[in-house]
Protein backbone atom coordinates (compact mmCIF):
# COMPACT_ATOMS: atom_id res chain seq x y z
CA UNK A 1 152.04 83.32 22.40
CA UNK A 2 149.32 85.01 24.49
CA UNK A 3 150.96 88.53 25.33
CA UNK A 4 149.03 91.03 27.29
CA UNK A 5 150.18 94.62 28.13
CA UNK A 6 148.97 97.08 30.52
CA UNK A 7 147.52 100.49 29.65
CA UNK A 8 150.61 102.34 29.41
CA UNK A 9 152.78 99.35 27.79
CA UNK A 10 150.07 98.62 24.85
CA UNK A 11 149.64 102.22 23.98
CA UNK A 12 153.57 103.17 23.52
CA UNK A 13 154.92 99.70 22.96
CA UNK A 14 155.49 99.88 19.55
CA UNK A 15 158.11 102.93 19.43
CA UNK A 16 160.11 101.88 22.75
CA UNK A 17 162.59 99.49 23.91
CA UNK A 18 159.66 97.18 24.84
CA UNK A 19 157.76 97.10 21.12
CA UNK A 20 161.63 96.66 19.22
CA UNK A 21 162.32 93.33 21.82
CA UNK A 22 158.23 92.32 21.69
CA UNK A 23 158.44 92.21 18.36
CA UNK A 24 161.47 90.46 17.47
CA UNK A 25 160.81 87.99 19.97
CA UNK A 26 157.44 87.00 18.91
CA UNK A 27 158.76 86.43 15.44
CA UNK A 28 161.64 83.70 16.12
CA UNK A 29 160.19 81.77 19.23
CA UNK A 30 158.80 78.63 17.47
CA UNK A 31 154.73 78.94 17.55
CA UNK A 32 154.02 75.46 19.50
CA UNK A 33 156.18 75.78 22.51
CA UNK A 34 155.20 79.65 22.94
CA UNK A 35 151.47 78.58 22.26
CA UNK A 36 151.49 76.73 26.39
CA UNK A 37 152.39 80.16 27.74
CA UNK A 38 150.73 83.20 28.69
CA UNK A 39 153.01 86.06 29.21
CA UNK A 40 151.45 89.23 31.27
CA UNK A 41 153.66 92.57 30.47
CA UNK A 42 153.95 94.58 32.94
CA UNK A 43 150.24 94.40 33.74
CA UNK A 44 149.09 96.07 36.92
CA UNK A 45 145.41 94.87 37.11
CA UNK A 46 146.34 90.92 35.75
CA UNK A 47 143.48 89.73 37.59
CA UNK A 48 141.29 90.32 35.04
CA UNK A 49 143.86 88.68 32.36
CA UNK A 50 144.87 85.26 33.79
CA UNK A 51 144.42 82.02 31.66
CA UNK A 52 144.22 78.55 33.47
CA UNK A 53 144.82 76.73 30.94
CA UNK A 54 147.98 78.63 29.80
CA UNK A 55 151.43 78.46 31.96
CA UNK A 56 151.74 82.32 33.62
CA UNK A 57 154.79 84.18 32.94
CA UNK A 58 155.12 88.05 34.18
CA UNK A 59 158.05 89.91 32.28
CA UNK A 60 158.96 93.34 33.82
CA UNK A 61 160.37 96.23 32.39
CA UNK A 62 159.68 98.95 35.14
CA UNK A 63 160.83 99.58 38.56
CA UNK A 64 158.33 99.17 41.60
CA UNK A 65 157.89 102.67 41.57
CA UNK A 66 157.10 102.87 37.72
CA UNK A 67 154.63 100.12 38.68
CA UNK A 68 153.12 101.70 40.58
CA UNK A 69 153.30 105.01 39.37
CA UNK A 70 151.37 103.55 36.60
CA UNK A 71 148.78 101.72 38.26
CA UNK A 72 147.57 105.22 39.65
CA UNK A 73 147.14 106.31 36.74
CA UNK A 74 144.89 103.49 34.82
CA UNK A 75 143.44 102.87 38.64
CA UNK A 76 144.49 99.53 38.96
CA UNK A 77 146.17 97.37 41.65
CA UNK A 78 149.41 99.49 42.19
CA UNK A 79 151.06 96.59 43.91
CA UNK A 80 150.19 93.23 41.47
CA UNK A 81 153.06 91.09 42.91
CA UNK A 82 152.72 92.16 46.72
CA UNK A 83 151.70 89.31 49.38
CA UNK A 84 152.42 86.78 47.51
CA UNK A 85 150.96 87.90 44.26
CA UNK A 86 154.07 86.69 42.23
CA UNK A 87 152.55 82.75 43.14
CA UNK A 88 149.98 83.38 40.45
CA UNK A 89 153.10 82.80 38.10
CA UNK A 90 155.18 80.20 37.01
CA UNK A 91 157.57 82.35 36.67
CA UNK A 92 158.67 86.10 37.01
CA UNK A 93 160.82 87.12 34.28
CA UNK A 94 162.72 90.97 34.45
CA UNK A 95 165.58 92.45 32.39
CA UNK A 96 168.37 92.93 34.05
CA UNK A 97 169.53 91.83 37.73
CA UNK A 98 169.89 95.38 38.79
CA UNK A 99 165.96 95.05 38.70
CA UNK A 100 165.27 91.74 39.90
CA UNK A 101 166.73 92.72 43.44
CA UNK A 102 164.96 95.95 43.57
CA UNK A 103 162.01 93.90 42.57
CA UNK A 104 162.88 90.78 45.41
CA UNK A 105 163.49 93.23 47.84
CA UNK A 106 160.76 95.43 47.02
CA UNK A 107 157.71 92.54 46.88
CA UNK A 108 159.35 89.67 48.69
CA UNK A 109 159.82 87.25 45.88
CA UNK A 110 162.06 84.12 46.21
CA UNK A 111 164.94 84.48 44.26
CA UNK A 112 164.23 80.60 42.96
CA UNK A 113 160.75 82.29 41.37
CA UNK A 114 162.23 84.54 38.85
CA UNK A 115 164.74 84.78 36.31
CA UNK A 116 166.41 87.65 33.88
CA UNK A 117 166.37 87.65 30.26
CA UNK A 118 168.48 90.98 28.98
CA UNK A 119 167.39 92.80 26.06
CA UNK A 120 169.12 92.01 22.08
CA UNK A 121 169.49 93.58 19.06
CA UNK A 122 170.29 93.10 15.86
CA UNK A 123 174.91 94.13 15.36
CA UNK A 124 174.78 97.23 13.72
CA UNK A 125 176.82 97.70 10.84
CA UNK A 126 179.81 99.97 11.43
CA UNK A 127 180.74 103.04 8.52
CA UNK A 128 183.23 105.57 8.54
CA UNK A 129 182.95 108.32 10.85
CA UNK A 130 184.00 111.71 10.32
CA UNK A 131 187.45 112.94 10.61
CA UNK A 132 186.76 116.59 10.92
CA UNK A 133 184.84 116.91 13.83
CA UNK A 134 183.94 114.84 17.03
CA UNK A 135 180.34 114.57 16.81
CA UNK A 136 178.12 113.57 19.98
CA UNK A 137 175.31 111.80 20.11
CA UNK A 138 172.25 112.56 22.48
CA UNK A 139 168.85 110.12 22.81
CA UNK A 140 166.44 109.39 25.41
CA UNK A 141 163.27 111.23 26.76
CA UNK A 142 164.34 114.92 27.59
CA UNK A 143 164.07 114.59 31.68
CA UNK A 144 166.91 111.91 31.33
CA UNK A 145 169.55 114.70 31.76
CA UNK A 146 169.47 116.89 28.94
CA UNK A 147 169.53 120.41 30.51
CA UNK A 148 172.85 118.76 32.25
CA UNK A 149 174.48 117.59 29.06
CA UNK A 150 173.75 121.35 27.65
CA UNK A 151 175.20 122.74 30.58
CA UNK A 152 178.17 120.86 30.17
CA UNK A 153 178.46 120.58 26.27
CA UNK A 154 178.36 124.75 25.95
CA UNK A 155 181.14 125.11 28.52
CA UNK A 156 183.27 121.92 26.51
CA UNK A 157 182.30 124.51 23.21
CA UNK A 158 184.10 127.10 24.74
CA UNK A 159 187.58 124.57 24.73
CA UNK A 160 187.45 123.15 22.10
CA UNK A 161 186.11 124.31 18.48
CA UNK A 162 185.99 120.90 16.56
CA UNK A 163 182.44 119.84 18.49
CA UNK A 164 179.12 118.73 17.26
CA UNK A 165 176.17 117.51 19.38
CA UNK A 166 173.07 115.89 17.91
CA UNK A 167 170.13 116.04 19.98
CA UNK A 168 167.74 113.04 19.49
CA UNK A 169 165.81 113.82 22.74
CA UNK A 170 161.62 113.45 22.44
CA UNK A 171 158.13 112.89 23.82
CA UNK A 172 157.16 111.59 20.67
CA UNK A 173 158.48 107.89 21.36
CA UNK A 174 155.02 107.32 23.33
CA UNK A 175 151.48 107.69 21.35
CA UNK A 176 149.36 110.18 22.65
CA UNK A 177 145.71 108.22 22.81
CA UNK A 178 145.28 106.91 27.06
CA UNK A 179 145.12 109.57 30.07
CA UNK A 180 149.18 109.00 30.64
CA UNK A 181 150.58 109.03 27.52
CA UNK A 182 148.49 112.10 26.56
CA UNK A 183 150.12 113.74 29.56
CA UNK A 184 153.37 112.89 27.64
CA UNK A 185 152.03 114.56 24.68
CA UNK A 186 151.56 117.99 26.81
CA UNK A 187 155.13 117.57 28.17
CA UNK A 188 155.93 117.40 24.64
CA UNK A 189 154.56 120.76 24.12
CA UNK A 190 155.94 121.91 27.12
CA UNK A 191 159.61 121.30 26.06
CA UNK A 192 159.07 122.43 23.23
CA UNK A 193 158.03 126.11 24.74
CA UNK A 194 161.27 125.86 27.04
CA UNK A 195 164.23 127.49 27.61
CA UNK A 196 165.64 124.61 26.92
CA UNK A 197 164.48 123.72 23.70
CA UNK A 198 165.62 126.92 22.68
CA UNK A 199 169.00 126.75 23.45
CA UNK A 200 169.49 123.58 21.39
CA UNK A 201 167.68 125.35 19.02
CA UNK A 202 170.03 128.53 18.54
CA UNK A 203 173.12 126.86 19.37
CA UNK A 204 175.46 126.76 16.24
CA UNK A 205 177.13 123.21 17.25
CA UNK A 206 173.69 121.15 18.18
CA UNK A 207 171.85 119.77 15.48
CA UNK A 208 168.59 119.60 17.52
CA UNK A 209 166.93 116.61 15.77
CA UNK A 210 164.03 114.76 17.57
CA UNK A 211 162.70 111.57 17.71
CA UNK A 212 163.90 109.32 14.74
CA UNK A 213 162.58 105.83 14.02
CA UNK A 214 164.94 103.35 15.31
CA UNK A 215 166.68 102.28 12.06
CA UNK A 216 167.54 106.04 10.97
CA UNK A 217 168.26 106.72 15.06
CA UNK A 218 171.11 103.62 14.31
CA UNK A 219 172.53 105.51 11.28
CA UNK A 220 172.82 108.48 13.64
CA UNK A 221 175.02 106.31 16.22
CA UNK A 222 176.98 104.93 13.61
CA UNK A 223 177.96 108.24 12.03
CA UNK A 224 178.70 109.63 16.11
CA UNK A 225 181.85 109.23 18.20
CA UNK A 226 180.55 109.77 21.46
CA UNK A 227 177.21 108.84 23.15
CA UNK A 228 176.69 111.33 26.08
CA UNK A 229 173.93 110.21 28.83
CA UNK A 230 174.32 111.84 31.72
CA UNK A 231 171.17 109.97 33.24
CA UNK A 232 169.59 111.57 36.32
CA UNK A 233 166.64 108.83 36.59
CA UNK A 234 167.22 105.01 36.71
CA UNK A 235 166.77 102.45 34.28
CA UNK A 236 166.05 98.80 34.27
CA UNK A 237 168.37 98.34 30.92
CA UNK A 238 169.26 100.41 28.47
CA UNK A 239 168.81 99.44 24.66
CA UNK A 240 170.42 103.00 24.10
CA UNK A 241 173.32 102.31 25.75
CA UNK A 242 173.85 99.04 23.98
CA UNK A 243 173.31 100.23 20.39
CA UNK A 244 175.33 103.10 21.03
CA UNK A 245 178.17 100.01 22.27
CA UNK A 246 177.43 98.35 18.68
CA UNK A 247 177.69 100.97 16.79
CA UNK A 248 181.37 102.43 17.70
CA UNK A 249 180.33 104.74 20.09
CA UNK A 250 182.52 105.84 23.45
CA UNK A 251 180.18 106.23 25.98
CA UNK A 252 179.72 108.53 28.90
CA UNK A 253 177.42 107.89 31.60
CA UNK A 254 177.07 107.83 35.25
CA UNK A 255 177.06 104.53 37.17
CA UNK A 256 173.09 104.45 37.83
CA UNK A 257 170.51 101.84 37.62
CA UNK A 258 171.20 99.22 35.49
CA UNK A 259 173.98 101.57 33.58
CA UNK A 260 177.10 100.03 34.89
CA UNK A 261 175.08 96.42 34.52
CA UNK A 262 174.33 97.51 30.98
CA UNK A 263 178.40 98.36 30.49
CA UNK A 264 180.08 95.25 31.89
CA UNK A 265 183.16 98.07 32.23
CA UNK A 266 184.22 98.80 28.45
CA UNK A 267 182.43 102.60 28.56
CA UNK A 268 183.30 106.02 30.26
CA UNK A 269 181.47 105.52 33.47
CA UNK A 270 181.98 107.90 36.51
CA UNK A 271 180.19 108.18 39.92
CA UNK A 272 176.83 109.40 39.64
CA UNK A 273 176.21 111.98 42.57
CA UNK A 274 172.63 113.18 43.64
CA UNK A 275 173.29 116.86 43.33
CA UNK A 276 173.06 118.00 40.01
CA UNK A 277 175.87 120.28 40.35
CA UNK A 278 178.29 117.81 41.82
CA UNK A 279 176.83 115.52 39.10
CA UNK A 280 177.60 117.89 36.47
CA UNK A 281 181.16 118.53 37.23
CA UNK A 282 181.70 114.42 37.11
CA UNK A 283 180.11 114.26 33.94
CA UNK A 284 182.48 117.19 32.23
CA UNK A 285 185.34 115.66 33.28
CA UNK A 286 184.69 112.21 32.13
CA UNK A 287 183.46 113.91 28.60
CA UNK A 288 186.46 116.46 28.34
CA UNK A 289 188.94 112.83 29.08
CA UNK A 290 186.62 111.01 26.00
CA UNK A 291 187.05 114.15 23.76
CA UNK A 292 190.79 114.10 24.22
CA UNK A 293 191.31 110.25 23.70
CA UNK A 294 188.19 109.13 21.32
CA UNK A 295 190.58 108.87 17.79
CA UNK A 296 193.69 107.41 19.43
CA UNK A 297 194.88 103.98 18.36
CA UNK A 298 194.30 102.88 21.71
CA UNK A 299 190.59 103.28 22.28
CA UNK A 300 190.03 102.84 19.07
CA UNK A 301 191.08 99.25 19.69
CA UNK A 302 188.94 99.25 22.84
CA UNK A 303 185.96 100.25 20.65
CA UNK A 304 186.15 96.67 18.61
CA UNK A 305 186.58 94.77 21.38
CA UNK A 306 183.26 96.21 23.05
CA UNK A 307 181.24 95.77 20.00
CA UNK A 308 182.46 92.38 19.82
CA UNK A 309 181.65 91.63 23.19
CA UNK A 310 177.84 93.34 22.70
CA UNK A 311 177.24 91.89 18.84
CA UNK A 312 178.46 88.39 20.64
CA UNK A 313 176.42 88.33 23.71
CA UNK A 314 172.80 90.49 23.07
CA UNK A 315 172.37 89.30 19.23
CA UNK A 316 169.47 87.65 18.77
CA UNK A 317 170.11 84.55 18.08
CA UNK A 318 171.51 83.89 21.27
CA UNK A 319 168.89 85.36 23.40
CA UNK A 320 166.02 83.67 21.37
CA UNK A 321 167.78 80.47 22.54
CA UNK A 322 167.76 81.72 25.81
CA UNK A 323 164.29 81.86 25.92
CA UNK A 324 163.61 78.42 23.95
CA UNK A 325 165.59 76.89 27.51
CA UNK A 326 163.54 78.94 29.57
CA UNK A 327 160.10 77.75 28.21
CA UNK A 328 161.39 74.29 27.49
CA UNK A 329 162.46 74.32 30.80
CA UNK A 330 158.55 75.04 32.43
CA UNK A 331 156.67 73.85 29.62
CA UNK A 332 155.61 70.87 31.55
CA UNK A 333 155.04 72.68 35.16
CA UNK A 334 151.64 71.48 36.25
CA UNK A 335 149.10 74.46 35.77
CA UNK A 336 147.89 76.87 38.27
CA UNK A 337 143.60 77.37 38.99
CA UNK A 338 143.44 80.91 40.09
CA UNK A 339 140.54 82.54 40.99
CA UNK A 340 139.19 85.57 39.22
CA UNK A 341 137.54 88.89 39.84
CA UNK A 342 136.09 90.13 36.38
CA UNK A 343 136.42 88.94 32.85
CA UNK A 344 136.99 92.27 31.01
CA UNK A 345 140.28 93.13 29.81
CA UNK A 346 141.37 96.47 29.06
């Protein structure tokens, strides 16, 4: 399969939500169907990429905005799908239908032109969790809400004295070697200078941890009762969200983005509210009601039932399938000439 990323996806890909999906895919689709496609990831110059003799797929991950946010950065087309772009492909391919309609709306794409393949993973295998102390769990990027779930978490402290937050919140998910990413890297070192860095980092009850590679970062859901994400910036899907489903976890999150897509209504999920404050006050009552009901019978129940329902419908084996009908499905579309600008990819 002919895969080609833009600047930012190449560089980071192999830490992220992205490289995990990428990775596994490219391993179980079977080599001679893939081999008629050319798949362009989130690619804001493709111009320069396209193959004629190779049926065109675009897969998105980002939001128009991220798009285009991007593109500003590597100085590329910021718009690749605008006025009709999207006709260069057979087919546009996003993750979640939360995104396709921002995407349709956004670029003016006939619904009939795309089609959404959700993220997978592989179940993750459920241990006992401890019995003397609810333990939160933490993970994303740290401008994903962090200094709210501190805010929140040290006022919970204060009511209750059987609490313990681990922080897996980093920069460090992204490498460090193109002009964005290395902008990452100085945010890194910018948290890490902040106030609030520091608090995690004095706080008794928060193990402030870091980025962990994915299969440790699973043994830290596993061992957690409660995954806290108090997002303040949307998403297109969240892989956290759905590990944190496999893995046992009660989850808390606002209804943004793709989050309540993500859900399918078997987490914690209150009404996300633009000011912070307002936001805040949401998000400690939903967290003080999952605090006080996490270890009865009742949601314990509720817990199998969602991992049931996420091992069952985003394992792998079933979405591989999924894409096997999608590419069997165009395999024999007749191929599209299109004209191009320059030769050199990046």
């Amino acid at each position: 399969m002919t895969i080609e990323f833009d600047e930012f996806s190449k560089k980071s890909l192999g830490k992220s939500g992205v490289g995990i999906v990428d990775k596994n895919l490219s391993n179980k689709l079977p080599k001679k169907l893939i081999d008629k496609f050319q798949i362009i990831v989130d690619h804001t110059d493709y111009f320069t990429l396209l193959n004629d003799d190779k049926i065109r797929l675009y897969w998105s991950h980002l939001t128009p905005e991220q798009n285009e946010e991007v593109a500003k950065i590597v100085n590329a087309n910021p718009t690749p799908l605008k006025n009709g772009g999207w006709n260069k492909f057979h087919k546009i391919v996003f993750i979640s239908h939360y995104q396709m309609e921002d995407w349709i709306r956004t670029y003016d794409i006939p619904r009939s032109h795309c089609a959404v393949m959700k993220y997978a993973l592989d179940p993750i295998e459920l241990r006992e969790k401890p019995t003397n102390k609810i333990v939160l769990v933490h993970h994303s990027s740290p401008q994903r809400g962090l200094s709210l779930l501190v805010d929140v978490y040290e006022r919970l402290c204060e009511e209750y004295d059987n609490l313990e937050l681990k922080v897996h919140s980093s920069y460090e998910i992204y490498d460090d070697n193109n002009v964005f990413l290395k902008s990452l890297a100085e945010k890194q070192k910018d948290y890490e200078k902040s106030d609030l860095y520091q608090r995690l980092e004095r706080h008794s009850k928060i193990k402030n941890i870091g980025y962990l590679p994915n299969d440790e970062l699973k043994k830290s859901l596993v061992s957690s009762h409660i995954f806290v994400y108090p997002n303040t910036l949307p998403e297109t899907f969240c892989l956290a969200l759905l590990e944190a489903m496999s893995a046992g976890c009660l989850c808390v999150h606002p209804n943004y983005g793709c989050l309540s897509e993500t859900a399918a209504n078997w987490t914690m999920m209150y009404p996300y509210h633009e000011k912070i404050i307002l936001h805040k006050e949401r998000f400690y009552q939903e967290l003080k009601k999952a605090i006080e009901i996490v270890d009865t019978k009742q949601t314990q129940e509720h817990l199998k039932k969602q991992k049931e329902y996420v091992d069952y419908l985003f394992n792998w084996e079933r979405r591989t399938q999924d894409w096997i009908d999608l590419l069997t499905s165009l395999e024999n579309l007749p191929l599209k000439k299109v004209k191009k600008t320059s030769t050199i990819l990046y």
